[in-house]
Protein backbone atom coordinates (compact mmCIF):
# COMPACT_ATOMS: atom_id res chain seq x y z
CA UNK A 1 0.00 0.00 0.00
CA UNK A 2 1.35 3.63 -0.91
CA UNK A 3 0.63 6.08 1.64
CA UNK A 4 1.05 9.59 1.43
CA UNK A 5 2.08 11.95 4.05
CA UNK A 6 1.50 15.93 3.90
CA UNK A 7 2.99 18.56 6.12
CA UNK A 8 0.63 20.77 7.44
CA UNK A 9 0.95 24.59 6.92
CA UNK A 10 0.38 27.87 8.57
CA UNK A 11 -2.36 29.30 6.47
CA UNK A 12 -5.33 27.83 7.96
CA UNK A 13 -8.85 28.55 8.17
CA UNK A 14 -10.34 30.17 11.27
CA UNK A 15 -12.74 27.46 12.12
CA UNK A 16 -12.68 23.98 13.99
CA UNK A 17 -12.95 21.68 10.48
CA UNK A 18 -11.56 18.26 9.10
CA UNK A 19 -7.99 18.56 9.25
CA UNK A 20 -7.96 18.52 5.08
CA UNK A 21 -10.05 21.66 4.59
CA UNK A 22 -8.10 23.86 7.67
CA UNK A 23 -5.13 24.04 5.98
CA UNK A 24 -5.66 26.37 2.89
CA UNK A 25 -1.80 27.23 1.50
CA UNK A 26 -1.40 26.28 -2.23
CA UNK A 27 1.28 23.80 -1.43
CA UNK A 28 -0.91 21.78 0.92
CA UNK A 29 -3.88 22.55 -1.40
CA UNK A 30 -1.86 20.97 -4.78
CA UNK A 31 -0.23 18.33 -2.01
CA UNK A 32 -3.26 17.22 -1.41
CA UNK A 33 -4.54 16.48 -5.10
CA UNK A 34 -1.25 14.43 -5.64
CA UNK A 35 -1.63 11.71 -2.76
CA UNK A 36 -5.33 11.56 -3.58
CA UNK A 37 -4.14 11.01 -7.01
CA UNK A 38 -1.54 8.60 -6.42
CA UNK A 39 -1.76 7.35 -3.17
CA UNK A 40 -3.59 4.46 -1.71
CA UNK A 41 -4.30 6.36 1.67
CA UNK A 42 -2.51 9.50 2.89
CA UNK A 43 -2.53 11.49 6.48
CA UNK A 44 -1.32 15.05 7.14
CA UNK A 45 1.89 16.07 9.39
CA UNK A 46 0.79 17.96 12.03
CA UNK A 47 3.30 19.67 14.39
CA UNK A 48 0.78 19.78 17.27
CA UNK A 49 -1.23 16.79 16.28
CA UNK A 50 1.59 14.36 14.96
CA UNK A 51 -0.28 11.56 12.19
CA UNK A 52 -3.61 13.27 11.24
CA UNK A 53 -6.21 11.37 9.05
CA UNK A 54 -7.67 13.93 6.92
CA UNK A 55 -11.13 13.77 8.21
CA UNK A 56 -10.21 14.66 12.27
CA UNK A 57 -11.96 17.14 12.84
CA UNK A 58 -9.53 20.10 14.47
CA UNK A 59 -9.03 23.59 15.54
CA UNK A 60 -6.93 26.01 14.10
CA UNK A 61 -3.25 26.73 16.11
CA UNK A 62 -0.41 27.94 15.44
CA UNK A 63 3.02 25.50 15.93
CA UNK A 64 5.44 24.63 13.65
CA UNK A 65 8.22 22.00 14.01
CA UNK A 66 10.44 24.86 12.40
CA UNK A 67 10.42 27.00 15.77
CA UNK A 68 10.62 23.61 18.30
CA UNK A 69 13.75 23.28 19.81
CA UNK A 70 15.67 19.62 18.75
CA UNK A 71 14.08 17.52 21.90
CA UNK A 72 10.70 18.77 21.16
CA UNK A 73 10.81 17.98 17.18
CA UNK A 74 12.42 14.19 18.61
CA UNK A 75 9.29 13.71 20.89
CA UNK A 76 6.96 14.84 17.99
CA UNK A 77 9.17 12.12 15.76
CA UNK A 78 8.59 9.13 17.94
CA UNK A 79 5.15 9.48 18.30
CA UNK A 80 4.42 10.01 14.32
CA UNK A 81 7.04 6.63 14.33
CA UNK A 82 4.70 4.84 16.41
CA UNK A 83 1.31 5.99 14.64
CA UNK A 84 3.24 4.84 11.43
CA UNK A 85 3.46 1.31 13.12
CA UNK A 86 -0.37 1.06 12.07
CA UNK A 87 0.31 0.80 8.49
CA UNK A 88 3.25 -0.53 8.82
CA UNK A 89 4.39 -2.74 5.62
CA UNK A 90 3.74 0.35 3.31
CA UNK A 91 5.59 2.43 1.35
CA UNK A 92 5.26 6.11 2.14
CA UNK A 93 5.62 9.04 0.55
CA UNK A 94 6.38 12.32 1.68
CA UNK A 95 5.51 16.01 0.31
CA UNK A 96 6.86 17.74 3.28
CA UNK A 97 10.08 19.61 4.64
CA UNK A 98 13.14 18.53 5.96
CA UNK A 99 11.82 18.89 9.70
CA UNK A 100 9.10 17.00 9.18
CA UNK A 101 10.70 13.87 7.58
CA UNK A 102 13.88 13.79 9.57
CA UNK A 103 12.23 11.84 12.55
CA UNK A 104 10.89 8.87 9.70
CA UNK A 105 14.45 7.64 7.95
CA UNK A 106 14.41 4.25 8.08
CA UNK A 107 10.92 3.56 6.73
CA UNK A 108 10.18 2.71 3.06
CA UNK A 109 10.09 6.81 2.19
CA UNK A 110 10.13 8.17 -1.07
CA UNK A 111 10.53 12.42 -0.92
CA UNK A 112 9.73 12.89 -4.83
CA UNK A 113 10.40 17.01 -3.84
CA UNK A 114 12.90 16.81 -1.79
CA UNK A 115 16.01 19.51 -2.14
CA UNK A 116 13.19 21.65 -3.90
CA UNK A 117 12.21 25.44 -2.73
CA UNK A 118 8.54 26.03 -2.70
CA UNK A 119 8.43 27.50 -6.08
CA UNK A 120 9.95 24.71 -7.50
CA UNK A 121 7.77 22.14 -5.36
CA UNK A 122 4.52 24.30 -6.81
CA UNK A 123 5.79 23.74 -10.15
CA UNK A 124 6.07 19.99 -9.78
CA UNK A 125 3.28 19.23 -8.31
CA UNK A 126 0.70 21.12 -10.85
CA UNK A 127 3.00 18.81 -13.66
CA UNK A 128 2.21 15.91 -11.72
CA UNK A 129 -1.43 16.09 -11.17
């Protein structure tokens, strides 16, 4: 099973929602139509939520793994390790930042935008879907 994984973003809406309508940046929006594309199942990286199916329903906040010091981006990274362990057997793939995937080397992880600014990522993803 392919399973995609999305880093959340700060641009969300102002209302409690499902976690795939809050966020509302154009890199999470053209994220999204890729795994739902090509993925079997995907969930959304959440820095204050960890593993996030995209129909939790969730309040806006404001945290970022990009402004948590190294032991609180380790903590976040074992427990999106162990919520992995539910699917485990699949191959993942990940459309998010280098803080986000740091914590999940090891697993069977494809980063098809890694090394990428946002520009470019924007690019590739409206080739690819």
């Amino acid at each position: 099973m392919r399973i995609g994984l999305v880093a959340c973003c700060a641009t969300k809406g102002a209302v409690p929602c499902a976690a795939q309508d809050l966020y509302l940046s154009p890199l999470f929006t053209k994220s999204r139509a890729w795994v739902e594309r090509h993925c079997d199942q995907w969930f959304i990286l959440s820095a204050k939520h960890g593993l996030l199916a995209p129909e939790t329903v969730i309040a806006p906040y404001e945290r970022t793994l990009n402004r948590m010091n190294a032991t609180d981006r380790r903590v976040w990274g074992d427990r999106v390790r162990q919520q992995l362990e539910s699917v485990a057997g699949s191959r993942f793939v990940a459309l998010a930042g280098v803080r986000y995937c740091e914590p999940l080397v090891g697993l069977d992880l494809e980063r098809p935008m890694a090394g990428l600014g946002i520009g470019r990522q924007l690019a590739w993803l409206s080739r690819a879907t």
